[in-house]
Protein backbone atom coordinates (compact mmCIF):
# COMPACT_ATOMS: atom_id res chain seq x y z
CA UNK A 1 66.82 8.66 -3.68
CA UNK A 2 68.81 5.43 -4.79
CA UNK A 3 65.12 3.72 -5.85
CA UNK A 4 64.35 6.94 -8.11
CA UNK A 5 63.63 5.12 -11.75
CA UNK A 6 63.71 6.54 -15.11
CA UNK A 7 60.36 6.85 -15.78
CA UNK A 8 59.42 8.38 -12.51
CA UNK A 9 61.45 11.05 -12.98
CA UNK A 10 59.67 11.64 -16.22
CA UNK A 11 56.47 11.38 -14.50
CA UNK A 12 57.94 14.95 -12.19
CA UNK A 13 57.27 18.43 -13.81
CA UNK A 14 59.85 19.83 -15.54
CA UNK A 15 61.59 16.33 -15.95
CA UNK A 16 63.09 15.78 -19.75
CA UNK A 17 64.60 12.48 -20.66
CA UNK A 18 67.70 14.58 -20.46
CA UNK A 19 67.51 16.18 -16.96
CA UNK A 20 66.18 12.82 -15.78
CA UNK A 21 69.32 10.97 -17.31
CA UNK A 22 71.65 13.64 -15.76
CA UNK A 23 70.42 13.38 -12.17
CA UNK A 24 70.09 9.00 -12.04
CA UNK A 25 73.74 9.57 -13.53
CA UNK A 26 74.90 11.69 -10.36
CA UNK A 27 72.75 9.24 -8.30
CA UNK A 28 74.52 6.26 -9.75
CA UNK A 29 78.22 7.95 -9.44
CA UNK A 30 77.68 9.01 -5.50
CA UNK A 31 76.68 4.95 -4.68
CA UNK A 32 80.76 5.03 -4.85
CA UNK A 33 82.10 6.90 -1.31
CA UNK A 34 85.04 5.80 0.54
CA UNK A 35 84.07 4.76 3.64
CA UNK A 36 85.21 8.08 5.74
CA UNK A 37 83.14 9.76 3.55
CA UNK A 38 79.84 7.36 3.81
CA UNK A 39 80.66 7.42 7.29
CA UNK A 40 80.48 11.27 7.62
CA UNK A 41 77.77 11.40 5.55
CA UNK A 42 75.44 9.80 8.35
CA UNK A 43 75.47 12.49 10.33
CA UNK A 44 76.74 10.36 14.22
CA UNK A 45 76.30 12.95 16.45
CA UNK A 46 79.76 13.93 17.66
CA UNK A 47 81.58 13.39 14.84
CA UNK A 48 83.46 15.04 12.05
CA UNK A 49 85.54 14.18 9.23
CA UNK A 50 88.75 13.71 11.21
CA UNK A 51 87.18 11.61 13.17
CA UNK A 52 85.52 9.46 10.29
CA UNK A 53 88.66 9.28 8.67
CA UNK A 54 90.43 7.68 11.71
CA UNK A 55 87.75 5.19 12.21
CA UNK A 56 88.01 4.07 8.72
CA UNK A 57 91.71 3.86 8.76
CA UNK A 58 91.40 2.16 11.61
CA UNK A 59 88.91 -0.51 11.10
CA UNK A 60 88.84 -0.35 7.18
CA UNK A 61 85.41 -2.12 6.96
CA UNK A 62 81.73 -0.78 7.75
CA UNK A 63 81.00 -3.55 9.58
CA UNK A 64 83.76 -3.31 11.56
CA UNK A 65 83.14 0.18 12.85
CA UNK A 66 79.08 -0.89 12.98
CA UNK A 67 80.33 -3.74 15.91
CA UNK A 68 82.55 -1.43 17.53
CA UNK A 69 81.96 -1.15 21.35
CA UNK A 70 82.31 2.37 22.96
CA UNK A 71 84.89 0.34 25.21
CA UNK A 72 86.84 -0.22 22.40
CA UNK A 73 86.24 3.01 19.84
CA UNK A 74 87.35 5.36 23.64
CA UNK A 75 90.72 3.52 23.09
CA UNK A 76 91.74 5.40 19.48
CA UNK A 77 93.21 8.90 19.20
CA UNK A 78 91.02 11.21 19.47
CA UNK A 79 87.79 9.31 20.77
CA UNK A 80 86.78 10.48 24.00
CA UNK A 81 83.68 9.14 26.20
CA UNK A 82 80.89 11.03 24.66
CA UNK A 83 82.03 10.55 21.05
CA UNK A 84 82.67 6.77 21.62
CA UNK A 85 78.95 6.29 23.51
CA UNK A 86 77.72 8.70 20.28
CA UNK A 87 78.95 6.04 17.65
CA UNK A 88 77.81 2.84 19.58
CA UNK A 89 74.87 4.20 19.83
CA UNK A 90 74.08 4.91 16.60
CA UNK A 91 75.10 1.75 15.00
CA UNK A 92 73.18 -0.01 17.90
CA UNK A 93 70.17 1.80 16.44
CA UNK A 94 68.08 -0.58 14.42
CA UNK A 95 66.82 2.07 12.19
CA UNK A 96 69.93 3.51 11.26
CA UNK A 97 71.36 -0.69 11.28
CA UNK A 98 68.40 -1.23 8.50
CA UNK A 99 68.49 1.76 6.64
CA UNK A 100 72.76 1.38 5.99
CA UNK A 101 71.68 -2.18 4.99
CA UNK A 102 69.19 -0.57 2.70
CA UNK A 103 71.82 1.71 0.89
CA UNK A 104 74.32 -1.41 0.64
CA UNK A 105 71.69 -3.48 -0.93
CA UNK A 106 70.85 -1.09 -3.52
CA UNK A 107 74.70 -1.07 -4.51
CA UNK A 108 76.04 1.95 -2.25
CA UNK A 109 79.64 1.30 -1.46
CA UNK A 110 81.72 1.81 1.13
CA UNK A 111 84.91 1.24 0.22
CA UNK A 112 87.91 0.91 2.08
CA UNK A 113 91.18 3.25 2.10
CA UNK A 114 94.07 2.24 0.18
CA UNK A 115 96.37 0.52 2.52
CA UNK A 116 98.67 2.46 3.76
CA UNK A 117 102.59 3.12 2.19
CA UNK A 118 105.09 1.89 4.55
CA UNK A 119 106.83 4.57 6.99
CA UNK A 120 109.80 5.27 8.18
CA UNK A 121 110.23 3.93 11.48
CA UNK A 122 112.98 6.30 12.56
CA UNK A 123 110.69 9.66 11.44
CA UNK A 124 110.29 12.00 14.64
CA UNK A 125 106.76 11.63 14.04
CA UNK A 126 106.06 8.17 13.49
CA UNK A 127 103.75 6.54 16.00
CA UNK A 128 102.97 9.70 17.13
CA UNK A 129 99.57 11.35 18.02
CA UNK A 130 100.02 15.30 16.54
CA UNK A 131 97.49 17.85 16.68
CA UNK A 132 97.87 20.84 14.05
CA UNK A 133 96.65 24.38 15.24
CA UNK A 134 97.06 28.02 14.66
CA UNK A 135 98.25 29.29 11.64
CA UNK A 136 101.53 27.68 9.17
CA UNK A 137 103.24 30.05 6.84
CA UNK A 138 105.84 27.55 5.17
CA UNK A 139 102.82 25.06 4.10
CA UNK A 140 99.19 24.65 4.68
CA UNK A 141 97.72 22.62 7.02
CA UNK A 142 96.36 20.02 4.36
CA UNK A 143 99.57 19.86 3.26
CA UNK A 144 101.26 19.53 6.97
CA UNK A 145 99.05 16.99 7.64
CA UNK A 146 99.86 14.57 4.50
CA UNK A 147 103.67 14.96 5.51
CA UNK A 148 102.96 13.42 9.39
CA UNK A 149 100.52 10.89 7.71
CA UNK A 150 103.19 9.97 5.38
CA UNK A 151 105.81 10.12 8.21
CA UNK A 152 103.89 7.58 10.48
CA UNK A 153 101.88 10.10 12.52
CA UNK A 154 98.37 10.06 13.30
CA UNK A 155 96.97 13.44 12.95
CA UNK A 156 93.62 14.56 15.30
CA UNK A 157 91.51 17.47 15.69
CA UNK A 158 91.63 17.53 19.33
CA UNK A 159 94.31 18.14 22.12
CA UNK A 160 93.66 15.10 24.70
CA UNK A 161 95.97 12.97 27.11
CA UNK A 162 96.32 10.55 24.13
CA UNK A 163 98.30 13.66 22.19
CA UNK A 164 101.79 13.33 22.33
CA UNK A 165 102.77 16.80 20.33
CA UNK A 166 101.15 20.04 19.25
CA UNK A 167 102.28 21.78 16.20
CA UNK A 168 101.36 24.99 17.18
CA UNK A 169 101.76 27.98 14.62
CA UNK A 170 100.38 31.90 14.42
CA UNK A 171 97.58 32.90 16.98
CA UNK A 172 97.44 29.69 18.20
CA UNK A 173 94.38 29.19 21.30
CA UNK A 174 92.61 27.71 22.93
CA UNK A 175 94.32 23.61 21.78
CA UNK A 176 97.94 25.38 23.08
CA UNK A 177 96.47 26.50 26.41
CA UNK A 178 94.60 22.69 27.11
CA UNK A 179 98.36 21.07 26.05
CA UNK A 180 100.38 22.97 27.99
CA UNK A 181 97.68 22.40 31.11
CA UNK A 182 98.05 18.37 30.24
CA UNK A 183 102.09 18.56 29.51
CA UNK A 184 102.00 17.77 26.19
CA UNK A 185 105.07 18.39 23.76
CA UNK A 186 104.74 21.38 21.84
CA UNK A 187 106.31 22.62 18.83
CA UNK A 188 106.11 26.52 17.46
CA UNK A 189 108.87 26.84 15.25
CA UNK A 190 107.94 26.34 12.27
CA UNK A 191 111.43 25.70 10.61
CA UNK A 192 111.93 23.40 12.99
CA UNK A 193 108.70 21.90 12.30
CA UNK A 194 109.56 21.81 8.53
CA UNK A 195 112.98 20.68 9.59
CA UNK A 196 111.97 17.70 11.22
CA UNK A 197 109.50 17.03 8.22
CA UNK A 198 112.12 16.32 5.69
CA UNK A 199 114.64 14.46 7.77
């Protein structure tokens, strides 16, 4: 797609100079992701966007996350065995190694998050692992999730022995079920929850 030229769009059927402008346009404006979204665009196996955007939070380079070793990715929040072996091992891949080097060289970005704002140290949440289920009435889950961000938290999609507290709200399953099993805090008032937020 990024190699598409001018004139051989005009060389397509039903390609105007117009239509062909409009679409190397689009082309040229997508070369600029952030990297959680280049990395979710790749398709690992095993993956989805929470877990892109932890591994470019984390590592805040594409090269960094392409050296990665499934010993160390199995260390962050969220990143069990499988998913750790699934990113490894694509990265280790030489085809998928050539064809990222491919999109870089013709001027695909990657670019890292903005560093992050300073937190407050003494926030409830901060250096916490929180995972977000059921339903919240008082805010949305987007929303819920900025505040803990903002607050110091890290916020996954999974309940694991690396969580230290479940939000849990409405109708809340199968997440509440594994964290009670494991021990985990839980919290399911949602005052409370809100409470806590803007201490």
């Amino acid at each position: 797609m990024y190699t598409l030229s001018f004139d051989s769009l005009l060389n397509l059927e039903r390609f105007g100079e117009k239509k062909a402008q409009n679409l190397l346009d689009a082309i040229e404006k997508s070369k600029e992701r952030d990297l959680a979204s280049f990395l979710f665009a790749l398709g690992i196996p095993n993956t989805g966007k929470s877990t892109t955007k932890m591994l470019a939070d984390h590592y805040r380079d594409l090269h960094r996350v392409m050296s990665a070793t499934a010993e160390e990715l199995v260390e962050l929040p969220d990143v069990g065995g499988i998913v750790a072996d699934s990113i490894a091992g694509y990265f280790a891949d030489p085809f998928a190694q050539a064809s990222i080097e491919k999109m870089l060289s013709l001027g695909v970005q990657a670019k890292a998050p903005e560093a992050p704002k300073p937190v407050s140290s003494d926030s409830y949440f901060s250096g916490k692992t929180v995972v977000l289920t059921g339903t919240l009435h008082l805010l949305t889950r987007e929303e819920a999730t900025e505040r803990l961000e903002a607050l110091g938290a890290k916020v996954t999609g999974s309940v694991s022995k690396k969580t230290d507290l479940l939000i849990a709200g409405e109708k809340a399953g199968s997440k509440l079920t594994k964290a009670q099993q494991l021990g985990i805090d839980i919290l399911e008032d949602e005052e409370e929850f809100v409470r806590l937020l803007n201490e």
